[in-house]
PDB file of N, CA and C in Angstrom:
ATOM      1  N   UNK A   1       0.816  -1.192   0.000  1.00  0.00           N
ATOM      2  CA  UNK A   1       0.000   0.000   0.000  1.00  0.00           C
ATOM      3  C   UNK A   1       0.863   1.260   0.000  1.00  0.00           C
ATOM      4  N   UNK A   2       1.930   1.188   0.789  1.00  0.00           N
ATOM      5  CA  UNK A   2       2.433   2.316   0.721  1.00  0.00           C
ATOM      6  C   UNK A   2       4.102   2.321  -0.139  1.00  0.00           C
ATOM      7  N   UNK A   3       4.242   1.668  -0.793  1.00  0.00           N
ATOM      8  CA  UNK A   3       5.340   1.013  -1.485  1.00  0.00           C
ATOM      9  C   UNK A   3       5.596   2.016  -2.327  1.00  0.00           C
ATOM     10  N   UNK A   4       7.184   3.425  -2.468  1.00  0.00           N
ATOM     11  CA  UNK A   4       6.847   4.462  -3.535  1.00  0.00           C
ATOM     12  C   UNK A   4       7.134   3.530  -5.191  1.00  0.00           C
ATOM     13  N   UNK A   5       7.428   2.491  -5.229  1.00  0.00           N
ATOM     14  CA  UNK A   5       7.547   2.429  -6.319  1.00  0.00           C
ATOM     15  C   UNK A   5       6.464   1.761  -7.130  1.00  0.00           C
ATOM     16  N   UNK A   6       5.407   1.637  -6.459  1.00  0.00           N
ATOM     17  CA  UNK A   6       4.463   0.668  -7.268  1.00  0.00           C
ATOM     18  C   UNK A   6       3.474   2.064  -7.422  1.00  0.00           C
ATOM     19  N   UNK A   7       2.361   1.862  -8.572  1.00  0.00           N
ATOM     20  CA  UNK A   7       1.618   2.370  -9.178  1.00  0.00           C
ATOM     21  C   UNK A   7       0.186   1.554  -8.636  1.00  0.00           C
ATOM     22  N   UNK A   8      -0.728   2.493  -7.747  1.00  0.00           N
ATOM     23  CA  UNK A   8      -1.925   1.663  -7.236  1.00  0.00           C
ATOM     24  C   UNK A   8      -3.333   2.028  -7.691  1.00  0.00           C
ATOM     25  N   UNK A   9      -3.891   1.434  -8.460  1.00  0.00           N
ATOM     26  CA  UNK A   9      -5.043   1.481  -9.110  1.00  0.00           C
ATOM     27  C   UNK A   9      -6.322   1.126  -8.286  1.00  0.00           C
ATOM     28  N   UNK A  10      -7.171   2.034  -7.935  1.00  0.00           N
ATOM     29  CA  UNK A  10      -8.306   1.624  -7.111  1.00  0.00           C
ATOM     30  C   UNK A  10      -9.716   2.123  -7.746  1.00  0.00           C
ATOM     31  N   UNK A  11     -10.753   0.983  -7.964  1.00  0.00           N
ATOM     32  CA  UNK A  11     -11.614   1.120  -8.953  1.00  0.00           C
ATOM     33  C   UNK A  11     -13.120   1.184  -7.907  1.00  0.00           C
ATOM     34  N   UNK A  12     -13.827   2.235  -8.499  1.00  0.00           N
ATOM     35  CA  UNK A  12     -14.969   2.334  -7.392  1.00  0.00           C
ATOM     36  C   UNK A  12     -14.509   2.894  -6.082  1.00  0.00           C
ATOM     37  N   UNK A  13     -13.289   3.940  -6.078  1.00  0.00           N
ATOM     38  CA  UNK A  13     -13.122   4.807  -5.143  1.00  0.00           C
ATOM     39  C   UNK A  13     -13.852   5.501  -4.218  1.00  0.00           C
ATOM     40  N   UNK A  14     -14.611   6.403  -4.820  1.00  0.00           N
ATOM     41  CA  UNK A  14     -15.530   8.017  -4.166  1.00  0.00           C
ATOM     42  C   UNK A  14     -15.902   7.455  -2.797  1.00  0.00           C
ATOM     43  N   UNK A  15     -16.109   6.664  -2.366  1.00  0.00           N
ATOM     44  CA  UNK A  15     -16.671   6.687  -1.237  1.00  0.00           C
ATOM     45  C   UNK A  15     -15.657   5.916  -0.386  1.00  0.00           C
ATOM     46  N   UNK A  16     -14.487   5.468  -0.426  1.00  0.00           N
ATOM     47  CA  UNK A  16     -13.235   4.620   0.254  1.00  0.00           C
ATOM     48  C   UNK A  16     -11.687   5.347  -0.168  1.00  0.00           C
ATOM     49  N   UNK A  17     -11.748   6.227  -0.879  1.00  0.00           N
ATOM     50  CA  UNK A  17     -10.863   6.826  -0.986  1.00  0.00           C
ATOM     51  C   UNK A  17     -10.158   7.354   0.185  1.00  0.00           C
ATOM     52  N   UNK A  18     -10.906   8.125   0.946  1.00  0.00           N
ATOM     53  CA  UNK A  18     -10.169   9.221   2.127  1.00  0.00           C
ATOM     54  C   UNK A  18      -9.571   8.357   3.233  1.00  0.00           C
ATOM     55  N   UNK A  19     -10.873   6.998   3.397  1.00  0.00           N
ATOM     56  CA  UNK A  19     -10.078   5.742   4.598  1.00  0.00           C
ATOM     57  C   UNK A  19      -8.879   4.931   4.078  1.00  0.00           C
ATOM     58  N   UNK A  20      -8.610   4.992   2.494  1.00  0.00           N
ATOM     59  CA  UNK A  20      -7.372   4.130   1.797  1.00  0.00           C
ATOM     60  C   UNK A  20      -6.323   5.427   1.815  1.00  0.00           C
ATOM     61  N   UNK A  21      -6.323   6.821   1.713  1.00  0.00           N
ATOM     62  CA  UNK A  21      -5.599   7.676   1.835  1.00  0.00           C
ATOM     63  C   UNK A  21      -5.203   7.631   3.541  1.00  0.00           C
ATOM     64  N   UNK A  22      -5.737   7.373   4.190  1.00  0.00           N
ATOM     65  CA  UNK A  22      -5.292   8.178   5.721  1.00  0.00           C
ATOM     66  C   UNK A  22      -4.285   6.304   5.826  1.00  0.00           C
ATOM     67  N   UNK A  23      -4.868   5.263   5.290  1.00  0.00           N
ATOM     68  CA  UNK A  23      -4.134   4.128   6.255  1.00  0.00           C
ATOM     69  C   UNK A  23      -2.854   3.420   5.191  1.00  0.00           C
ATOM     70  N   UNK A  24      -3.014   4.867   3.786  1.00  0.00           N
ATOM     71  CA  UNK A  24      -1.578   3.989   3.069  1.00  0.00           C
ATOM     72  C   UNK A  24      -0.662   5.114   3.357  1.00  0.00           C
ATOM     73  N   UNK A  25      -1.037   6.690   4.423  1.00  0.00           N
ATOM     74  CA  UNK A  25       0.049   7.105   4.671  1.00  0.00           C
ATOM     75  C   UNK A  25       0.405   6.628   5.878  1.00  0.00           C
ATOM     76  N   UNK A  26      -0.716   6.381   6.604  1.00  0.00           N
ATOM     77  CA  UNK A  26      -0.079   6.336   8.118  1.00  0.00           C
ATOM     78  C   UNK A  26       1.135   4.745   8.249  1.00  0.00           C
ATOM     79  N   UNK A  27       0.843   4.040   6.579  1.00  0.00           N
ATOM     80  CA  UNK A  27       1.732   2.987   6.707  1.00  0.00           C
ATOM     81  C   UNK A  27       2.768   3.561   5.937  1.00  0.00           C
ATOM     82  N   UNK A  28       3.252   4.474   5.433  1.00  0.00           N
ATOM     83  CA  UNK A  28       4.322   5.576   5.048  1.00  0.00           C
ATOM     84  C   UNK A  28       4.471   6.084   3.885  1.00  0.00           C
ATOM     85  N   UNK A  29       3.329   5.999   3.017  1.00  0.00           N
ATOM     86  CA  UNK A  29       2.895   6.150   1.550  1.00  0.00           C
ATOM     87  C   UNK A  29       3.116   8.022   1.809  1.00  0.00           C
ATOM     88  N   UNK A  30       4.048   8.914   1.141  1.00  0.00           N
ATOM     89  CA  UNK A  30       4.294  10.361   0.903  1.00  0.00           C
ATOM     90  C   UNK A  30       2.908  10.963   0.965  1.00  0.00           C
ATOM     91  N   UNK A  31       2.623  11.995   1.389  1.00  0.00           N
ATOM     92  CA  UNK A  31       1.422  12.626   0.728  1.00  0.00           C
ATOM     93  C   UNK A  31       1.767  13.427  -0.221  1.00  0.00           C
ATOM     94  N   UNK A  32       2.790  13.394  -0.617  1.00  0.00           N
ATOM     95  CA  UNK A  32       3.031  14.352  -1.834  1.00  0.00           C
ATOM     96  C   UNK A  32       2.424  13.167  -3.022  1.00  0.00           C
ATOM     97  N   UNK A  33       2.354  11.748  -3.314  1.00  0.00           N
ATOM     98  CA  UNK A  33       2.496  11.153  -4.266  1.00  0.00           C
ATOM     99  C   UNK A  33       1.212  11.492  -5.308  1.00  0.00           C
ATOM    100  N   UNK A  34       1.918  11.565  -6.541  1.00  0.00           N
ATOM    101  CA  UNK A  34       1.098  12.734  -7.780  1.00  0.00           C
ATOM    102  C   UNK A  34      -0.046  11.002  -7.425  1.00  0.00           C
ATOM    103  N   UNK A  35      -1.471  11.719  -7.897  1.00  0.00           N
ATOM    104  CA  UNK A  35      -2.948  10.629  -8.020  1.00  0.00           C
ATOM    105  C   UNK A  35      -3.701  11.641  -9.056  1.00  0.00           C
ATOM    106  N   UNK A  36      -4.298  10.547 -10.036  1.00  0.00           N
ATOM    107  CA  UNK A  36      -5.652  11.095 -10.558  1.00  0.00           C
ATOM    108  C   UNK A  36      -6.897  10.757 -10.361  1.00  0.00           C
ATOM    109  N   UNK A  37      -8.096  10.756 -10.359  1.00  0.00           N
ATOM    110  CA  UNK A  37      -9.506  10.282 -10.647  1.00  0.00           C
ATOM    111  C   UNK A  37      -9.531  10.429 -11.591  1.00  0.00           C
ATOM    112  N   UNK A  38     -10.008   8.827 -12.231  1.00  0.00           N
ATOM    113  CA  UNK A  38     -10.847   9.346 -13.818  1.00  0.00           C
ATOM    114  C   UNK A  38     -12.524   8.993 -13.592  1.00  0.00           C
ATOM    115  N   UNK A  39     -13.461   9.871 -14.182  1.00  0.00           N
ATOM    116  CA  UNK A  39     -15.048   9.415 -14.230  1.00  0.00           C
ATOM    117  C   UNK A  39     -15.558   9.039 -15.272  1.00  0.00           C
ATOM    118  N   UNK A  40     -16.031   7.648 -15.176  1.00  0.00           N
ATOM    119  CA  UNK A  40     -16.608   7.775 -16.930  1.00  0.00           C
ATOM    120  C   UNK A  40     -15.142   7.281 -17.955  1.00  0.00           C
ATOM    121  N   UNK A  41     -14.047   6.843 -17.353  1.00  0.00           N
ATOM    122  CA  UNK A  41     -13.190   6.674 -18.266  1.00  0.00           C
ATOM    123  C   UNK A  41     -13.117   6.013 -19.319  1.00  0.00           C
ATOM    124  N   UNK A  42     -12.861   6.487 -21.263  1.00  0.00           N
ATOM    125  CA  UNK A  42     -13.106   6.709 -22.171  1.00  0.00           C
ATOM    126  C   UNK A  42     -14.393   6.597 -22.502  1.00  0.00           C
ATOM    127  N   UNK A  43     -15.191   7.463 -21.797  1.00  0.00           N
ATOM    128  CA  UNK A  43     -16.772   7.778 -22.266  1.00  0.00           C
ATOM    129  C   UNK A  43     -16.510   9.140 -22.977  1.00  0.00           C
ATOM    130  N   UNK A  44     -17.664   9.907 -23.755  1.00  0.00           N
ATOM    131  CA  UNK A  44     -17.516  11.101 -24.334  1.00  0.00           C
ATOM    132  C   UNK A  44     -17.609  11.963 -23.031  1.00  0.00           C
ATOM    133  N   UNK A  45     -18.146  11.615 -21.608  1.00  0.00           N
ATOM    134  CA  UNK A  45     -18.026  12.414 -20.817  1.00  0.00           C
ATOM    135  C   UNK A  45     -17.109  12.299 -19.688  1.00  0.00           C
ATOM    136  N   UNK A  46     -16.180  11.647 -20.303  1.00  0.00           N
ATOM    137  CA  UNK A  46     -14.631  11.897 -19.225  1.00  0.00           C
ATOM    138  C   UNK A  46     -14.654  12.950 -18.265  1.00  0.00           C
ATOM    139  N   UNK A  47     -14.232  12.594 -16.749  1.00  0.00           N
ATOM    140  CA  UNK A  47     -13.741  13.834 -16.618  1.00  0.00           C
ATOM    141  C   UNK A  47     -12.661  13.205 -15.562  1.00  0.00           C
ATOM    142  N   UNK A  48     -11.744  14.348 -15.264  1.00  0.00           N
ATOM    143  CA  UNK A  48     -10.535  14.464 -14.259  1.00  0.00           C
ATOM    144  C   UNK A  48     -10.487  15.007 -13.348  1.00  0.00           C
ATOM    145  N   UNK A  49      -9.497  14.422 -12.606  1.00  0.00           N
ATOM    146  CA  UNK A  49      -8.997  15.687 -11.184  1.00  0.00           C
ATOM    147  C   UNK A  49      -7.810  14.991 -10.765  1.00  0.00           C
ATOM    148  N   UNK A  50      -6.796  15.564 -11.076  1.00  0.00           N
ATOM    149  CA  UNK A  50      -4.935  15.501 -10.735  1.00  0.00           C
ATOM    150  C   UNK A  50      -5.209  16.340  -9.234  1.00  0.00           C
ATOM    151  N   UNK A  51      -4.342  15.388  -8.295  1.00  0.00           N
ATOM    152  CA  UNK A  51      -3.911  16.270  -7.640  1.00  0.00           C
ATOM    153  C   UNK A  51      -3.060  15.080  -6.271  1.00  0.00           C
ATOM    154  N   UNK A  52      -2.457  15.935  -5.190  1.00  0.00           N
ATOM    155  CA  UNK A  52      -1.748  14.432  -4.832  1.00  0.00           C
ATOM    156  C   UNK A  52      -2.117  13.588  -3.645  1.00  0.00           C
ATOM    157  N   UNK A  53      -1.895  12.351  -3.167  1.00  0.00           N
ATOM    158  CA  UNK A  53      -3.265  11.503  -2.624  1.00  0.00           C
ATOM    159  C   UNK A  53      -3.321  12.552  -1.234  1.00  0.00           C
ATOM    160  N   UNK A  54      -3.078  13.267  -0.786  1.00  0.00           N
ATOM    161  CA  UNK A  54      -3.270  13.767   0.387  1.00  0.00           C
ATOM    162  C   UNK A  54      -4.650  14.737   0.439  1.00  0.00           C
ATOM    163  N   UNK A  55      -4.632  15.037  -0.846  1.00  0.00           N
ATOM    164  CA  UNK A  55      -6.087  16.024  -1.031  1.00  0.00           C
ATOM    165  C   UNK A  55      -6.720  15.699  -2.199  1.00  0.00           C
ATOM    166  N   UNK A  56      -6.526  14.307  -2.799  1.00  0.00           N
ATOM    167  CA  UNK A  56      -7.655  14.008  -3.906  1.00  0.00           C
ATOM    168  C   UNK A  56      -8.599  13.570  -3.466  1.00  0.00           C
ATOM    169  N   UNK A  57      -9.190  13.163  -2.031  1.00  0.00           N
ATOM    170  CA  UNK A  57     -10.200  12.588  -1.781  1.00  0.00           C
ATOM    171  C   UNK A  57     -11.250  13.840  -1.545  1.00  0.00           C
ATOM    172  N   UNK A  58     -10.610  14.852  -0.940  1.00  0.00           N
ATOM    173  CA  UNK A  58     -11.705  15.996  -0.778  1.00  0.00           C
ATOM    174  C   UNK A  58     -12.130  16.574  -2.270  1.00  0.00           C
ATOM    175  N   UNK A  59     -10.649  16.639  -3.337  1.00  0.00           N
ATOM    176  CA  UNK A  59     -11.204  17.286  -5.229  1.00  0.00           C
ATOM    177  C   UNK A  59     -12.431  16.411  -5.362  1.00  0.00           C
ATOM    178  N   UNK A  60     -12.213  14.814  -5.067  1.00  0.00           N
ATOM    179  CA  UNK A  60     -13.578  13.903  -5.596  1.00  0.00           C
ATOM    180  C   UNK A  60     -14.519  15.139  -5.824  1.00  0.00           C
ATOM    181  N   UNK A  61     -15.396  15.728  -5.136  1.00  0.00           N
ATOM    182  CA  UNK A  61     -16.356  16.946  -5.346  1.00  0.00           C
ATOM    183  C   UNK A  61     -16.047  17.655  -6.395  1.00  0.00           C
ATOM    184  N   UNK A  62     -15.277  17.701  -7.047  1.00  0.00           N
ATOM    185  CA  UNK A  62     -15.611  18.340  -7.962  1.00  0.00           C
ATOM    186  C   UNK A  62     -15.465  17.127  -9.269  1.00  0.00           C
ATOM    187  N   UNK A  63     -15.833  16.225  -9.470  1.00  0.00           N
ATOM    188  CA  UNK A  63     -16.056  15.319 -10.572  1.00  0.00           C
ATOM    189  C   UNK A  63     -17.856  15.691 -10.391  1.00  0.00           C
ATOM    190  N   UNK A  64     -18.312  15.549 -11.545  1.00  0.00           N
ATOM    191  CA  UNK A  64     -19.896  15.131 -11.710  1.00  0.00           C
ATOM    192  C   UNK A  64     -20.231  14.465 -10.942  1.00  0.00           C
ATOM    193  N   UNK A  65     -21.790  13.813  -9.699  1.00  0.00           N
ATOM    194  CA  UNK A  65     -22.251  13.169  -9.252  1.00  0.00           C
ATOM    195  C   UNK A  65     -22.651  11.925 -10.387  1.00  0.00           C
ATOM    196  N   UNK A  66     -22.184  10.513 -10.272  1.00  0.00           N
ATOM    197  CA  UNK A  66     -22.680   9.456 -10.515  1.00  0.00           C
ATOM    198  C   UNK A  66     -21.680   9.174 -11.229  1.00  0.00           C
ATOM    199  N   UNK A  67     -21.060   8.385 -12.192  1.00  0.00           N
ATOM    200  CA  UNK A  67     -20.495   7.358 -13.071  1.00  0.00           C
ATOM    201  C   UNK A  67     -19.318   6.348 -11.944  1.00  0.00           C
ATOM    202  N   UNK A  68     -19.269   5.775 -12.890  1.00  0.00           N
ATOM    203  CA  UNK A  68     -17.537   5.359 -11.730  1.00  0.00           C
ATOM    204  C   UNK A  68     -16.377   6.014 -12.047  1.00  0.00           C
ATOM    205  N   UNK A  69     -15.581   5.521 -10.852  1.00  0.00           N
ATOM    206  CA  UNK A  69     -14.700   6.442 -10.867  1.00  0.00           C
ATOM    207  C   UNK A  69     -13.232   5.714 -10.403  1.00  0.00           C
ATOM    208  N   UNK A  70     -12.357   6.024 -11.213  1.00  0.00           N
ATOM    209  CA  UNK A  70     -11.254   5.062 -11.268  1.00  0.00           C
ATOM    210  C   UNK A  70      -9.940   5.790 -10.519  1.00  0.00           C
ATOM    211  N   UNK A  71      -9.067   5.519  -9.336  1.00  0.00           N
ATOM    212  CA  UNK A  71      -7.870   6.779  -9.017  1.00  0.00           C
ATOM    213  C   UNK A  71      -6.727   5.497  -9.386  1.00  0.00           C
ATOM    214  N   UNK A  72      -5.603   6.527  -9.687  1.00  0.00           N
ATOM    215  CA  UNK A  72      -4.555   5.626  -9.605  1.00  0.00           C
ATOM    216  C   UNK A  72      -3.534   6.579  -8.929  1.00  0.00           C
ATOM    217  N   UNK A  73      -2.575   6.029  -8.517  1.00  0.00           N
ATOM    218  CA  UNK A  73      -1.282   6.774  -7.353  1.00  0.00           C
ATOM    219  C   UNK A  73      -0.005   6.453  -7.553  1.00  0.00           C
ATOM    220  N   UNK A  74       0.526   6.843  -8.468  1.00  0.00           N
ATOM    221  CA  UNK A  74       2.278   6.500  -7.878  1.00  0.00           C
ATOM    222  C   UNK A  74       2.710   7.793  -8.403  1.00  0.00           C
ATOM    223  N   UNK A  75       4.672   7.249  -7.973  1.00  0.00           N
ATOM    224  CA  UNK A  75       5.425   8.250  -8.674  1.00  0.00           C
ATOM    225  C   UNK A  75       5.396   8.257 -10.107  1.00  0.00           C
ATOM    226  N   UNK A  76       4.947   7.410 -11.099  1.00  0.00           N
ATOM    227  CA  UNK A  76       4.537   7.174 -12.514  1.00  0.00           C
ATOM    228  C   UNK A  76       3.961   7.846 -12.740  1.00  0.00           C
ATOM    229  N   UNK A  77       2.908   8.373 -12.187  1.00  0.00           N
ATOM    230  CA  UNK A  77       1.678   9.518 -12.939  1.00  0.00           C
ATOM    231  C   UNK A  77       2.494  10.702 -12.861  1.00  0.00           C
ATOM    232  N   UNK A  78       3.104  10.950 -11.588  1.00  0.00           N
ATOM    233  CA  UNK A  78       3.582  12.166 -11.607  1.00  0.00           C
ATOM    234  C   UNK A  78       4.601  12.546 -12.923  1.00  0.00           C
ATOM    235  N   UNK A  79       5.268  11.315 -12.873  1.00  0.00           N
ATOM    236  CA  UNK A  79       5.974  11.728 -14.407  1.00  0.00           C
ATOM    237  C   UNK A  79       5.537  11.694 -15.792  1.00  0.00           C
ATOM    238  N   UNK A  80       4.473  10.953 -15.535  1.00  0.00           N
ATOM    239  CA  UNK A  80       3.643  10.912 -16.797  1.00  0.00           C
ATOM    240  C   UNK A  80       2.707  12.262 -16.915  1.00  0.00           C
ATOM    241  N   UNK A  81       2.435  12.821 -16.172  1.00  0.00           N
ATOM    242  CA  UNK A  81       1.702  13.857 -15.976  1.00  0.00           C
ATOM    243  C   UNK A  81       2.138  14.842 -16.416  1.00  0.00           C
ATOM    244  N   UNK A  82       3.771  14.967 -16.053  1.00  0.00           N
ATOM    245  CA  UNK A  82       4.442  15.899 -16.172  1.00  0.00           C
ATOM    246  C   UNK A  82       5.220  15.953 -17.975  1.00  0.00           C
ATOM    247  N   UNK A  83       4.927  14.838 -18.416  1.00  0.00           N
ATOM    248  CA  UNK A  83       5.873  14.873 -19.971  1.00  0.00           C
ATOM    249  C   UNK A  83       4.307  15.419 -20.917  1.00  0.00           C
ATOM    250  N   UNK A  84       3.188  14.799 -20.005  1.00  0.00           N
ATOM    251  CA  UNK A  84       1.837  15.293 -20.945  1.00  0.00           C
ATOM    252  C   UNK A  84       0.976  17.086 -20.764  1.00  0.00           C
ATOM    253  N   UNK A  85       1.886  18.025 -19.735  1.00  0.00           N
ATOM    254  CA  UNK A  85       2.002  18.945 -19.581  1.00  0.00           C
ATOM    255  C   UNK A  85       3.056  19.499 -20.689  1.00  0.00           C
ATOM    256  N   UNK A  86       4.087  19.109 -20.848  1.00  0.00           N
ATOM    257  CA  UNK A  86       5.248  19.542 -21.297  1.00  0.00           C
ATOM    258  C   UNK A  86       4.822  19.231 -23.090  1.00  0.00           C
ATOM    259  N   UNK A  87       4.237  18.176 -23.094  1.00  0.00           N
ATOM    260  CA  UNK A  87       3.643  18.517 -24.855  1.00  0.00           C
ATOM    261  C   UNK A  87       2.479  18.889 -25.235  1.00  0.00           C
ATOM    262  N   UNK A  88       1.639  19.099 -24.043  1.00  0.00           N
ATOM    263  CA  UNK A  88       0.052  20.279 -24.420  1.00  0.00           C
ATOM    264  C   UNK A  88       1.108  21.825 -24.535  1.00  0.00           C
ATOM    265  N   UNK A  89       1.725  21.740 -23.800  1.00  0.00           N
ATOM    266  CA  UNK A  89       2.547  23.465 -23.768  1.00  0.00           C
ATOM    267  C   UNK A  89       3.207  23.506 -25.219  1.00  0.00           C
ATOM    268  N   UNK A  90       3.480  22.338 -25.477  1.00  0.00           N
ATOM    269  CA  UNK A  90       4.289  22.345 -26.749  1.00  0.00           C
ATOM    270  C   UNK A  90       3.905  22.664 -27.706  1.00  0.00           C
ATOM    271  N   UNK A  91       2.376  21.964 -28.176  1.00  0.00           N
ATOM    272  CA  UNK A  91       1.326  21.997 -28.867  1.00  0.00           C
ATOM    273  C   UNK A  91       0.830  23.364 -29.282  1.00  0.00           C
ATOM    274  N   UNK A  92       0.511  24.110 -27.958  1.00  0.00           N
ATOM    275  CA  UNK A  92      -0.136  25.543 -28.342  1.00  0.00           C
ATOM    276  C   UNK A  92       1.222  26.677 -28.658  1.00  0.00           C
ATOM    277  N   UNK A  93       2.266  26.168 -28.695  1.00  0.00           N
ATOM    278  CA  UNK A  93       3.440  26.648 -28.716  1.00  0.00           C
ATOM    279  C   UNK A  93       3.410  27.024 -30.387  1.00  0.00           C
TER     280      UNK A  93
END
């Protein structure tokens, strides 16, 4: 659970998120570690919320009420996150 090198995928989150956040840090999981929610993932009504597991359980609120909702957590997103920042910037560049 709190392992920095593994990448943890948890499906049907919104409502177990904040009790899997408080007991994979208190077993020594960073709260810095980059997490996303996806809702609806590859539906036409996708939506997101990046942010890192210490405060993605409170963003949940701002996804739409109802679909499922998929988070994943490691240091991987964060870098993946960060090369898919670096070529949207590129893009409008």
């Amino acid at each position: 659970m709190a392992d920095p090198r593994a990448t943890t995928v948890i499906y049907m989150a919104r409502a177990t998120l904040a009790g899997f956040r408080d007991r994979a840090i208190a077993a020594g999981l960073d709260p810095a570690t980059p997490a996303i929610a996806v809702q609806s993932a590859t539906r036409p009504d996708e939506a997101r919320v990046r942010a890192t597991i210490a405060t993605l359980p409170e963003r949940l609120a701002e996804l739409p009420k109802g679909g499922p909702v998929l988070v994943m957590l490691g240091r991987a997103l964060g870098e993946a996150l960060s090369e898919a920042a670096v070529s949207a910037e590129r893009r409008r560049a």
